[in-house]
C-alpha atoms as a PDB file:
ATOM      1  CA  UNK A   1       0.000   0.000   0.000  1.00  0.00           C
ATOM      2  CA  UNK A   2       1.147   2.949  -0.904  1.00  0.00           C
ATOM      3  CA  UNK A   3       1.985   5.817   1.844  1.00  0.00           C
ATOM      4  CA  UNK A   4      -0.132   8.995   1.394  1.00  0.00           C
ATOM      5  CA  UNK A   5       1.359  12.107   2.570  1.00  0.00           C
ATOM      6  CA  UNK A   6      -0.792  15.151   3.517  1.00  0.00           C
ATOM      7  CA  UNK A   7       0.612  17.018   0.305  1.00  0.00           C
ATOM      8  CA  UNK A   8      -1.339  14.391  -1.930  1.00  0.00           C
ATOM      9  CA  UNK A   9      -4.626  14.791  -0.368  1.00  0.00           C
ATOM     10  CA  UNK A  10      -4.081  18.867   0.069  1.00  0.00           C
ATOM     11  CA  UNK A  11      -3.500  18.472  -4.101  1.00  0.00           C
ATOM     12  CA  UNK A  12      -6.664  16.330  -4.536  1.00  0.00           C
ATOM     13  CA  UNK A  13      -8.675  18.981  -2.186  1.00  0.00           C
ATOM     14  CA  UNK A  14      -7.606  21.433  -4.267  1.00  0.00           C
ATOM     15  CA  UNK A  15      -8.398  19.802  -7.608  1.00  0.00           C
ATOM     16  CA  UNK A  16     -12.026  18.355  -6.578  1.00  0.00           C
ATOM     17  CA  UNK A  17     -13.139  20.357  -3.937  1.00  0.00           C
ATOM     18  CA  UNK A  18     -14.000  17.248  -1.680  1.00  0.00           C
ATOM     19  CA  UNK A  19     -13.320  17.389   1.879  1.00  0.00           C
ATOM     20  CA  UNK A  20      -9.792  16.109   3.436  1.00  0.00           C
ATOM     21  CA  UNK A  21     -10.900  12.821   5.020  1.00  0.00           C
ATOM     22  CA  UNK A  22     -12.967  12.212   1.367  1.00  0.00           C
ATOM     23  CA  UNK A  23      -9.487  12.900  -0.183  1.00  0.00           C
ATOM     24  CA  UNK A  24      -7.593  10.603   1.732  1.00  0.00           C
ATOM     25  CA  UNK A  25      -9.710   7.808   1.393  1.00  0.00           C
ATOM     26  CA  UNK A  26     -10.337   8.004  -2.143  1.00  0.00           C
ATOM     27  CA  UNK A  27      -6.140   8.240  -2.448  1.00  0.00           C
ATOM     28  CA  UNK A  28      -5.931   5.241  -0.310  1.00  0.00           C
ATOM     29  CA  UNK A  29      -8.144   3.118  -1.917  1.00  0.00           C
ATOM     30  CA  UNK A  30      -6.767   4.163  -5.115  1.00  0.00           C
ATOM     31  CA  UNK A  31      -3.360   3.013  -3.526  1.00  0.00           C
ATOM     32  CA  UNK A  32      -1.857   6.215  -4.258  1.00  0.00           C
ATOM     33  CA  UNK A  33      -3.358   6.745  -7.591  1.00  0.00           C
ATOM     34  CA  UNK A  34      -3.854  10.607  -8.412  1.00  0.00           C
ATOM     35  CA  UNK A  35      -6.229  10.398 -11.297  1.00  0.00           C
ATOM     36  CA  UNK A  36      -7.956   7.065 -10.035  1.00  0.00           C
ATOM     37  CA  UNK A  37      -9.065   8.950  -6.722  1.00  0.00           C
ATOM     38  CA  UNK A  38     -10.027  12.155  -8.591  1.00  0.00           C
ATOM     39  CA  UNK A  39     -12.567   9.073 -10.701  1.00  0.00           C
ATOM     40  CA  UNK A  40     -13.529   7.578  -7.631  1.00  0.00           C
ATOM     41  CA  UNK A  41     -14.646  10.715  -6.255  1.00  0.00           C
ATOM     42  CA  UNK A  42     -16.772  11.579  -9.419  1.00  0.00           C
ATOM     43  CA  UNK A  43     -18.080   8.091  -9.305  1.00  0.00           C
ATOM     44  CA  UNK A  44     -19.173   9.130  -5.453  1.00  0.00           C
ATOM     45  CA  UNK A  45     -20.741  12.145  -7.026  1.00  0.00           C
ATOM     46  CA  UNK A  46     -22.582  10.389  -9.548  1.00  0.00           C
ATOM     47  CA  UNK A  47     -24.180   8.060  -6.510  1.00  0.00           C
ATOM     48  CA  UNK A  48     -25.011  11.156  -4.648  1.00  0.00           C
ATOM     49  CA  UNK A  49     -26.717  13.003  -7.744  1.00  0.00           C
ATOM     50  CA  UNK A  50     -28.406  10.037  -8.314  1.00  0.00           C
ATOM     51  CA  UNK A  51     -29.678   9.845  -4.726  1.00  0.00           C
ATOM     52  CA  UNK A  52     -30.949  13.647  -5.320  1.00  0.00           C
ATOM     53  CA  UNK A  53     -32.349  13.932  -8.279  1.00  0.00           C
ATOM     54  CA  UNK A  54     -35.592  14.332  -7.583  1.00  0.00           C
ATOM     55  CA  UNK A  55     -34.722  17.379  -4.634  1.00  0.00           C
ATOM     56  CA  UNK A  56     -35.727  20.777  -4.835  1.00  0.00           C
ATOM     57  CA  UNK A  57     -32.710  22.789  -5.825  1.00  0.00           C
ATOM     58  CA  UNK A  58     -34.207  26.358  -6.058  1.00  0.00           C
ATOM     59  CA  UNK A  59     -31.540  28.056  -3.766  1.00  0.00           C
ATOM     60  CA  UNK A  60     -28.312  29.221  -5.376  1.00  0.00           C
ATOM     61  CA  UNK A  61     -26.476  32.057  -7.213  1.00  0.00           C
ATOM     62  CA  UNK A  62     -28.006  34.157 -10.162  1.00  0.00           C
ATOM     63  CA  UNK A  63     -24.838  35.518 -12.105  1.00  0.00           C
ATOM     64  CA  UNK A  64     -24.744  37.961 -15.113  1.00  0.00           C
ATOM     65  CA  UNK A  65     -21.627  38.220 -17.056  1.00  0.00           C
ATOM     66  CA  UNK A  66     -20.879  40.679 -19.886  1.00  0.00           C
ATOM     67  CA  UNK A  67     -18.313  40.597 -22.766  1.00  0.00           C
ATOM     68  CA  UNK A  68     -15.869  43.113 -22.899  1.00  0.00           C
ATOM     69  CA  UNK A  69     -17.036  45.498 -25.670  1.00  0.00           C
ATOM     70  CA  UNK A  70     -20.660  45.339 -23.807  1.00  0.00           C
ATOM     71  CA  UNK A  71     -22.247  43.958 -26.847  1.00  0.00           C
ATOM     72  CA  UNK A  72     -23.500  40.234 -25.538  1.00  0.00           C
ATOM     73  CA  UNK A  73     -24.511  39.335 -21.686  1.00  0.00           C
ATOM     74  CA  UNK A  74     -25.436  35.944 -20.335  1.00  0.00           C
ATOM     75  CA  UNK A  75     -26.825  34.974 -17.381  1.00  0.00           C
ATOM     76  CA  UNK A  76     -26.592  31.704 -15.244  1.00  0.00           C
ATOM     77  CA  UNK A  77     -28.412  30.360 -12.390  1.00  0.00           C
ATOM     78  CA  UNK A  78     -26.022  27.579 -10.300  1.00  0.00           C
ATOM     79  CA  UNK A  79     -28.506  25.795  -8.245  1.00  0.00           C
ATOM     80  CA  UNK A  80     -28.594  23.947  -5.487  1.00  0.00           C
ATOM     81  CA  UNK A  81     -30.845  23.157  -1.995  1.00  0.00           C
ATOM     82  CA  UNK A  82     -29.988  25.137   0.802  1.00  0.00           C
ATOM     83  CA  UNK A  83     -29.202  28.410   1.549  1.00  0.00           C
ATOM     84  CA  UNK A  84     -26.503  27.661   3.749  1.00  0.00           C
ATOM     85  CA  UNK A  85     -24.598  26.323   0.286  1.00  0.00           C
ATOM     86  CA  UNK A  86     -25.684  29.443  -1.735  1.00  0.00           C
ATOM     87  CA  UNK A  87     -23.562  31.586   0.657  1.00  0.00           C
ATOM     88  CA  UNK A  88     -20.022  29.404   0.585  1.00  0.00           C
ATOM     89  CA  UNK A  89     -17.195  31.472  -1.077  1.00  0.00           C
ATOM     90  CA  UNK A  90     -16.601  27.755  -3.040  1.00  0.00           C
ATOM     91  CA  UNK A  91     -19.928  27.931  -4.402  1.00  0.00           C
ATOM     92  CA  UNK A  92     -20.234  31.757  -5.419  1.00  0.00           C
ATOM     93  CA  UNK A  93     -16.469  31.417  -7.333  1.00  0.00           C
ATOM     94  CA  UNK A  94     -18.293  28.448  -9.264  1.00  0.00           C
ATOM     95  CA  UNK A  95     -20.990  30.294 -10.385  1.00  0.00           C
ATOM     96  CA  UNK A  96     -18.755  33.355 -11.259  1.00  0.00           C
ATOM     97  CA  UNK A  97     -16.400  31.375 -13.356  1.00  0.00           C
ATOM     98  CA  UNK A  98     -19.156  29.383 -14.912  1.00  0.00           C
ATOM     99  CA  UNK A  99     -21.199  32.627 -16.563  1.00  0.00           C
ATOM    100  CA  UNK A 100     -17.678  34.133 -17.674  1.00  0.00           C
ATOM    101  CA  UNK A 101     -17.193  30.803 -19.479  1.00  0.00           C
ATOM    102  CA  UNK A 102     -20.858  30.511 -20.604  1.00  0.00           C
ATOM    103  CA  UNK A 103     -20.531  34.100 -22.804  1.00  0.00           C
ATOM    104  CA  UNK A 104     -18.816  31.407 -24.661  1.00  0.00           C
ATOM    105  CA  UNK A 105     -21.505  29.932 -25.290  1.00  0.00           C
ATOM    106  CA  UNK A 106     -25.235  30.001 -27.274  1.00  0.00           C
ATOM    107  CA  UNK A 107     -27.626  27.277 -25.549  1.00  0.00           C
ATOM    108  CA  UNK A 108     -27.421  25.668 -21.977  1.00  0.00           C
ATOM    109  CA  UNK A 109     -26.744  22.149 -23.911  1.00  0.00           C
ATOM    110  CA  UNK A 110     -23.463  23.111 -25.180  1.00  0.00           C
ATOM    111  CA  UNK A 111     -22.437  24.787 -22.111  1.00  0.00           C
ATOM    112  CA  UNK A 112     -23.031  21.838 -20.409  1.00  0.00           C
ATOM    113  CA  UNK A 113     -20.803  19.588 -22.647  1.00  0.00           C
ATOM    114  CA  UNK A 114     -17.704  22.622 -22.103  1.00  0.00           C
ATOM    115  CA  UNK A 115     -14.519  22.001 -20.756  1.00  0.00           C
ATOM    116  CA  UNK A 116     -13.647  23.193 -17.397  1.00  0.00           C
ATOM    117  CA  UNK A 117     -10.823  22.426 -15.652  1.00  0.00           C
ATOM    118  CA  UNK A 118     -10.530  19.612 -17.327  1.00  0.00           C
ATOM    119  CA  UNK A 119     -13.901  17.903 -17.609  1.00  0.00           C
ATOM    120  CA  UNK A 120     -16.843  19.108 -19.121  1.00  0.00           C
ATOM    121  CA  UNK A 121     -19.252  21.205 -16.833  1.00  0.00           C
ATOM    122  CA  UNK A 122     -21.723  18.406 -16.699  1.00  0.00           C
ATOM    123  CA  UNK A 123     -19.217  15.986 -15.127  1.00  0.00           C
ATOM    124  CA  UNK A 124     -18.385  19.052 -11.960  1.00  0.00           C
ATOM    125  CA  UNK A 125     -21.588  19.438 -11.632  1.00  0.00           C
ATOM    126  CA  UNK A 126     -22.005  15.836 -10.804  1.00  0.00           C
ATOM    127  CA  UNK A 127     -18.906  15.867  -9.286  1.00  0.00           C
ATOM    128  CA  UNK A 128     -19.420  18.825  -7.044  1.00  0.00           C
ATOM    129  CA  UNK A 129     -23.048  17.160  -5.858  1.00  0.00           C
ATOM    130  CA  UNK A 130     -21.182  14.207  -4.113  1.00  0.00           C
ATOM    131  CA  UNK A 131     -18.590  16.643  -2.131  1.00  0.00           C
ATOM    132  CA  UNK A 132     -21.197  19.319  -1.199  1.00  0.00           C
ATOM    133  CA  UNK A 133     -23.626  16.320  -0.283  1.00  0.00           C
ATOM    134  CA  UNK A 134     -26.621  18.760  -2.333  1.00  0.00           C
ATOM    135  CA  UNK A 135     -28.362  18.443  -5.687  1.00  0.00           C
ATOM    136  CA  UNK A 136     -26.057  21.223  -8.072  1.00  0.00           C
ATOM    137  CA  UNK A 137     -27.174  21.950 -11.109  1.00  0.00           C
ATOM    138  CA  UNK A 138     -27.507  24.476 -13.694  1.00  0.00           C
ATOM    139  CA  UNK A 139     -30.794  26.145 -13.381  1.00  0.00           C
ATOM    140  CA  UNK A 140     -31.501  29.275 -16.015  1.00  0.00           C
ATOM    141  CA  UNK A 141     -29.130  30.087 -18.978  1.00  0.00           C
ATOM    142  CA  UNK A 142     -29.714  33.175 -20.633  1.00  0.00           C
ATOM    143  CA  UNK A 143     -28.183  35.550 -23.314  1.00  0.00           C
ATOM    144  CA  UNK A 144     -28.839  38.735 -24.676  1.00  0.00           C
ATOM    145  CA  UNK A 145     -27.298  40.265 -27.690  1.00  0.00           C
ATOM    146  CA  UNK A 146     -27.860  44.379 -28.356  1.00  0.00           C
ATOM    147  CA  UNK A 147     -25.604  47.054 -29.602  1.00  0.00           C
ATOM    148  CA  UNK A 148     -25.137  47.703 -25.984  1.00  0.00           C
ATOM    149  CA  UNK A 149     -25.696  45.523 -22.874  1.00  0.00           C
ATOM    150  CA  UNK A 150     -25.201  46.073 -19.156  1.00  0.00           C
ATOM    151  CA  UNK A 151     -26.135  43.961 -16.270  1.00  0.00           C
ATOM    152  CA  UNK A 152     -27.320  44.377 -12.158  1.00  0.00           C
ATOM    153  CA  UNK A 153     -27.021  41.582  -9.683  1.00  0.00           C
ATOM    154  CA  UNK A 154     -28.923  42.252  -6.366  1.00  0.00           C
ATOM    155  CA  UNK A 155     -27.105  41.760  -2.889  1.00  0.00           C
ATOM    156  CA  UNK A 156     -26.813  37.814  -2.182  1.00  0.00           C
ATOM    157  CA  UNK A 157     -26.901  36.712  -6.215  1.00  0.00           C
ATOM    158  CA  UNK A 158     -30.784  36.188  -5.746  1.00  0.00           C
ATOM    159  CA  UNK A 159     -31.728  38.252  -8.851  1.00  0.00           C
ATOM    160  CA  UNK A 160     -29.980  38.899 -12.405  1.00  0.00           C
ATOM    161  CA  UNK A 161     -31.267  40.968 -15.192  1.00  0.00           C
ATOM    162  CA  UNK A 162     -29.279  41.575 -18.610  1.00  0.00           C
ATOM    163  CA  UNK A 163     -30.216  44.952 -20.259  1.00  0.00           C
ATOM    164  CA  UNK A 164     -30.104  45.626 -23.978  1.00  0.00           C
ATOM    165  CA  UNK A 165     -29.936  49.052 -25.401  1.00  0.00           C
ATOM    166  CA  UNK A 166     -29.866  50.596 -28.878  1.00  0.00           C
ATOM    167  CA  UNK A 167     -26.899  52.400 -28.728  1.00  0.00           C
ATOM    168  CA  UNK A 168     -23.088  52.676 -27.000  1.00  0.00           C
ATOM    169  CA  UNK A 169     -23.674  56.261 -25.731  1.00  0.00           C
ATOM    170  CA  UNK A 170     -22.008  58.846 -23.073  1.00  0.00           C
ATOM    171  CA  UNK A 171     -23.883  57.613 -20.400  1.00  0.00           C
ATOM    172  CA  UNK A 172     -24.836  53.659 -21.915  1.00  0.00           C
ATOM    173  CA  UNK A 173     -23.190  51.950 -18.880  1.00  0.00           C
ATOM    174  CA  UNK A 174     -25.236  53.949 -15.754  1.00  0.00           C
ATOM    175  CA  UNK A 175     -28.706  53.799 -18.269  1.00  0.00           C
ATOM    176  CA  UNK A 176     -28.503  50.273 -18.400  1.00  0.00           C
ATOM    177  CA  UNK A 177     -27.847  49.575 -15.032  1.00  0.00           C
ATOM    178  CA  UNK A 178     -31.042  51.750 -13.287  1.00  0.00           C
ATOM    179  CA  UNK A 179     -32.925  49.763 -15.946  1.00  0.00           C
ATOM    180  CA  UNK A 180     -31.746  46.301 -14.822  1.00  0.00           C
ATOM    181  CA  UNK A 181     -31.979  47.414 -11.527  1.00  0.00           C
ATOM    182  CA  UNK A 182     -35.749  48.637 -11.985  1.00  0.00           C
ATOM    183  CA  UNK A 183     -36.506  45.171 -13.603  1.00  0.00           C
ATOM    184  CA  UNK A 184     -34.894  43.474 -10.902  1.00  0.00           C
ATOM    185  CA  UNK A 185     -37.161  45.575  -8.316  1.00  0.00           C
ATOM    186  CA  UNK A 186     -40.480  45.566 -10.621  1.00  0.00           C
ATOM    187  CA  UNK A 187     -40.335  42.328 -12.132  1.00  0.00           C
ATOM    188  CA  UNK A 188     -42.218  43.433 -15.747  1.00  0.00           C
ATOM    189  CA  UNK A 189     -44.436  40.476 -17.443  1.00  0.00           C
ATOM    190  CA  UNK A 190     -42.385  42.123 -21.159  1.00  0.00           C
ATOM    191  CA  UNK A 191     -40.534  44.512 -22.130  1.00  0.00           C
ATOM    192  CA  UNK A 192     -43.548  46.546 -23.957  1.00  0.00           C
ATOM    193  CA  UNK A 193     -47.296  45.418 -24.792  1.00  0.00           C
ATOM    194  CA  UNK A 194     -46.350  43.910 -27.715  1.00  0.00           C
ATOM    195  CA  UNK A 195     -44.484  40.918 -25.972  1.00  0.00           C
ATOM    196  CA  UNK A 196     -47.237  40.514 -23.403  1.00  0.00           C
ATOM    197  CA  UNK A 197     -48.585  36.608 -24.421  1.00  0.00           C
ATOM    198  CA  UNK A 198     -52.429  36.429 -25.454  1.00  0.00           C
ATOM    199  CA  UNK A 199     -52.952  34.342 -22.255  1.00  0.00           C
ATOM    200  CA  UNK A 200     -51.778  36.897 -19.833  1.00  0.00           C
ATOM    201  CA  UNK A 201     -54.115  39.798 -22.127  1.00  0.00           C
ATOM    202  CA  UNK A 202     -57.413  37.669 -21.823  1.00  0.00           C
ATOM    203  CA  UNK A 203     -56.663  36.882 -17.955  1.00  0.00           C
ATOM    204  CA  UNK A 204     -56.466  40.351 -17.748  1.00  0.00           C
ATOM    205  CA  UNK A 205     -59.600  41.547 -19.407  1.00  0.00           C
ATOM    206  CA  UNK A 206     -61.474  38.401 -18.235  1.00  0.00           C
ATOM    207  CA  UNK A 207     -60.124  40.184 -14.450  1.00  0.00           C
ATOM    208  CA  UNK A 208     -61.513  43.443 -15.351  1.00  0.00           C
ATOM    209  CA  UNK A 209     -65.041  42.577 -16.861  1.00  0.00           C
ATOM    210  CA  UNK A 210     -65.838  40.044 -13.710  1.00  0.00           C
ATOM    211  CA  UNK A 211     -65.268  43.031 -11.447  1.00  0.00           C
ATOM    212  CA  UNK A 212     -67.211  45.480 -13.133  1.00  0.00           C
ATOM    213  CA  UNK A 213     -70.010  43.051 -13.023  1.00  0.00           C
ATOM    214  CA  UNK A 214     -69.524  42.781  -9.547  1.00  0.00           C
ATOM    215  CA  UNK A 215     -69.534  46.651  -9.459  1.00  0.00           C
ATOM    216  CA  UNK A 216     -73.598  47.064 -11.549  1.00  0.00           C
ATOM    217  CA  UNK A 217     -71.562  48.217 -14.385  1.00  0.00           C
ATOM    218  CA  UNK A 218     -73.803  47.502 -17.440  1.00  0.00           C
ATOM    219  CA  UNK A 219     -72.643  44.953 -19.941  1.00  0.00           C
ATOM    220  CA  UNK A 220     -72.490  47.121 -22.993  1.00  0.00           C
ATOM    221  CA  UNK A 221     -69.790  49.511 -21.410  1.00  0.00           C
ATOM    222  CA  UNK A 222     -67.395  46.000 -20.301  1.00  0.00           C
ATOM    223  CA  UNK A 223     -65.458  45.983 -23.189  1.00  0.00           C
ATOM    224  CA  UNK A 224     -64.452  49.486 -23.239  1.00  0.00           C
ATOM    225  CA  UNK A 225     -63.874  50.105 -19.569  1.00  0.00           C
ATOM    226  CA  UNK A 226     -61.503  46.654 -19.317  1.00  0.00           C
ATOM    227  CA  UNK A 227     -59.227  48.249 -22.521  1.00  0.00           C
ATOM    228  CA  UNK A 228     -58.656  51.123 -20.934  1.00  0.00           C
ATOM    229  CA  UNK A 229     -57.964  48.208 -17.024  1.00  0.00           C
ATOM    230  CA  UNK A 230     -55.869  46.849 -19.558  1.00  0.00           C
ATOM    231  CA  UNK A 231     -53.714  49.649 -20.827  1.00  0.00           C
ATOM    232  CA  UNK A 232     -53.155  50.587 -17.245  1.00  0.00           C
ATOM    233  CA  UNK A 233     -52.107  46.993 -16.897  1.00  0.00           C
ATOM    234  CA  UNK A 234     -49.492  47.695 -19.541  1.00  0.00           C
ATOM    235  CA  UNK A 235     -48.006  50.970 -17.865  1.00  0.00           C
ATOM    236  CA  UNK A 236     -47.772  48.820 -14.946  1.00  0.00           C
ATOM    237  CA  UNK A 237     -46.528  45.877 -15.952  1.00  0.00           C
ATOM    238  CA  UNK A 238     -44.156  46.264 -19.338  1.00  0.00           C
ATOM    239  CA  UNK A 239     -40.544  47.657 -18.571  1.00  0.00           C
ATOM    240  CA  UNK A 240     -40.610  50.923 -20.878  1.00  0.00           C
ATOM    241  CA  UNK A 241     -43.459  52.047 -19.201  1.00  0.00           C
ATOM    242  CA  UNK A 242     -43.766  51.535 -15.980  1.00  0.00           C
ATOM    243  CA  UNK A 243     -42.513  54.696 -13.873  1.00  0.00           C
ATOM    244  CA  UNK A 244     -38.913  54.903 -13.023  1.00  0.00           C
ATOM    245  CA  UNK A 245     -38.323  53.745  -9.687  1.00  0.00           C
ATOM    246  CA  UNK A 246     -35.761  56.550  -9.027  1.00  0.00           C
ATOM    247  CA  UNK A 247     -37.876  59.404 -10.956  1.00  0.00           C
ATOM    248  CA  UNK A 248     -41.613  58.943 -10.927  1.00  0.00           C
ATOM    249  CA  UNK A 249     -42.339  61.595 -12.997  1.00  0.00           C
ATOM    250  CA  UNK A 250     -41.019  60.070 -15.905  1.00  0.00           C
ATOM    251  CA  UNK A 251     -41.462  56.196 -17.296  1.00  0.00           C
ATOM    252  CA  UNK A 252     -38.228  54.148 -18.200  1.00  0.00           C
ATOM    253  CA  UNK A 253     -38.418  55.211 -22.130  1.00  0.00           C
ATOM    254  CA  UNK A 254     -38.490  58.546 -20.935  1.00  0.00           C
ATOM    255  CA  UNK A 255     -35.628  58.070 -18.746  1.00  0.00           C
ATOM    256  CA  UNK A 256     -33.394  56.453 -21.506  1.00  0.00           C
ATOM    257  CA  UNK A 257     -34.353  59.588 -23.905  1.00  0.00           C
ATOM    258  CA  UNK A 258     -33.565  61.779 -21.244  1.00  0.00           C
ATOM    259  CA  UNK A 259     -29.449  60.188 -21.554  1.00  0.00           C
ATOM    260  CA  UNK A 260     -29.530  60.315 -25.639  1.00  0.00           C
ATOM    261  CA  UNK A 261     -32.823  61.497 -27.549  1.00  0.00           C
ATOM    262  CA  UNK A 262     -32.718  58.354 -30.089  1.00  0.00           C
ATOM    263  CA  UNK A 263     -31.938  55.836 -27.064  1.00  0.00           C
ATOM    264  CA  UNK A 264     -34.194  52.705 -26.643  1.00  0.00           C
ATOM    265  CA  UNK A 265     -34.261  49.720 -24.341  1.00  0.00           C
ATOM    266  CA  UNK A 266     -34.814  47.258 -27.056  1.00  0.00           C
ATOM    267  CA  UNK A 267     -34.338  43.762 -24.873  1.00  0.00           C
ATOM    268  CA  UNK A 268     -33.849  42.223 -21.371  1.00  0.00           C
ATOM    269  CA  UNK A 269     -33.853  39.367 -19.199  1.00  0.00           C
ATOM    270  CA  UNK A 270     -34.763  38.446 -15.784  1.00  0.00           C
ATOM    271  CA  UNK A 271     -33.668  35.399 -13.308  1.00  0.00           C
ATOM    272  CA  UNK A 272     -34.533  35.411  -9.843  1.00  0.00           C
ATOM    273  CA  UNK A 273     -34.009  32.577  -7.507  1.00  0.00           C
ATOM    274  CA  UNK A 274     -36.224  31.388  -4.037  1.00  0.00           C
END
C-alpha cells in the first residue's frame, strides 16, 4: 500500500473540492493513484446526484456576465438546496467562473458539454453534488445580444437581469444599469405590450369585466372600460413604461431619452431565484 502524505490529499482537495478525510480515502483506496481517486470521487458524485435527483434545488447564485465590448450578456443560475450552500465562497467562485465561461456559449446544452478544468461542466456538476452532499445543477441560462448591454445583480446573487440598449452612448453603462436594476425591483411580465402573451391579455380583461359586473356596471360599457384596465395593466406591468423607480415623474423610455434622444431599451432578461 502505498503511503499517502498530507501534500497528496491537500493536491486532490484542491483539484475536486471534496473534503480532506474524502481525499484521503479516495487516495488510499486508489493506492496512491492521483487520477484514479479524482474518478472515484466523481463516481461518489454520480451516486449522490443520483440519490438527489428528484430534490428541490431552487436556492443558489443568479450571475450575469458581460463581454468586454458590452455587446452580448449571459446569465446563469447555479442551483442547489440550501441556503446555507448558496452563501459558501466555493460555491459563489463556481458560479462566477461558470457565466464568464458561458458568454462562450449560445444554448445551456453546449455549455453543459464545455470544458472546465478539465472535464466538461456536466461531469463538476455531478462531481461537485457528491462533495457538497446537495443536488447542483444548472438552473436558467440566458443571453442577450444588443448594440449595448449592461447587467445588475442584487445583494446575495438572488436576482440577475441583462439589459439591452440601442446604442453605445455617453452615459450607456449607468442607463442600463437603473434599468436592470428597476426590472430586478419591478419584475415586468415584457418589455412593452407587444411581448405581453395572449394568455396573460385575456386573464387580464377576463379580471376586469368580472369586477365590473360585480360593481352594476352595465354589460355594454365591459369591453371598453376593461381596454382602458388593460392599458393601465401595460403601464404597470411592461418595462418601458412603468414609472422609473428613481424618478416617478417620468417612465423608463423617458428616462433612456432623457441620456440620448434616439436611445431605446430594445431587450432584457430576468432570473430570480427562491
Amino acid at each position: 500500500m502505498a503511503k499517502i502524505t498530507a501534500a497528496e490529499v491537500n493536491k486532490l482537495r484542491k483539484a475536486t473540492g471534496a473534503g480532506m478525510m474524502d481525499c484521503k480515502k479516495a487516495l488510499v483506496e486508489a493506492d496512491g493513484d492521483f487520477d484514479a481517486a479524482i474518478e472515484l470521487l466523481r463516481k461518489k458524485g454520480q451516486k449522490v446526484a443520483a440519490k438527489r435527483a428528484d430534490r428541490d434545488s431552487s436556492e443558489g447564485a443568479a450571475i450575469a456576465q458581460v463581454n468586454g465590448d458590452n455587446t452580448k450578456g449571459v446569465i446563469i443560475s447555479l442551483n442547489c438546496e440550501t441556503d446555507f450552500v448558496a452563501k459558501n465562497d466555493d460555491f459563489i467562485k463556481m458560479a462566477n467562473d461558470f457565466a464568464e465561461m458561458a458568454l462562450n456559449y449560445s444554448t445551456k446544452e453546449e455549455f453543459l458539454k464545455a470544458d472546465y478544468k478539465g472535464i466538461s461542466v456536466e461531469d463538476k456538476l455531478t462531481e461537485q453534488t457528491g462533495v457538497i452532499g446537495e443536488k447542483i445543477e444548472i438552473g436558467a441560462f440566458r443571453t442577450l445580444e444588443a448594440p449595448f448591454v449592461g447587467s445588475y445583480i442584487h445583494a446575495g446573487n438572488k436576482i440577475a437581469v441583462l439589459t439591452g440598449l440601442s446604442k453605445n452612448v455617453d452615459g450607456a453603462e449607468e442607463a442600463a444599469k437603473n434599468v436592470s436594476m428597476q426590472a430586478a425591483a419591478m419584475n415586468p411580465v415584457a418589455l412593452n405590450e407587444e411581448g405581453v402573451d395572449q394568455a396573460t391579455i385575456d386573464k387580464e380583461i377576463e379580471i376586469a369585466k368580472d369586477t365590473l359586473r360585480e360593481e352594476g356596471k352595465p354589460e355594454n360599457m365591459l369591453d371598453k372600460i376593461a381596454q382602458g384596465k388593460l392599458q393601465r395593466f401595460f403601464k404597470d406591468n411592461t418595462l418601458v413604461h412603468q414609472a422609473y423607480i428613481k424618478d416617478n415623474k417620468q417612465s423608463i423610455a423617458e428616462y433612456v431619452k432623457s441620456v440620448d434622444s434616439d436611445l431605446e431599451v430594445v431587450a432584457f432578461e430576468r432570473v430570480a431565484l427562491g
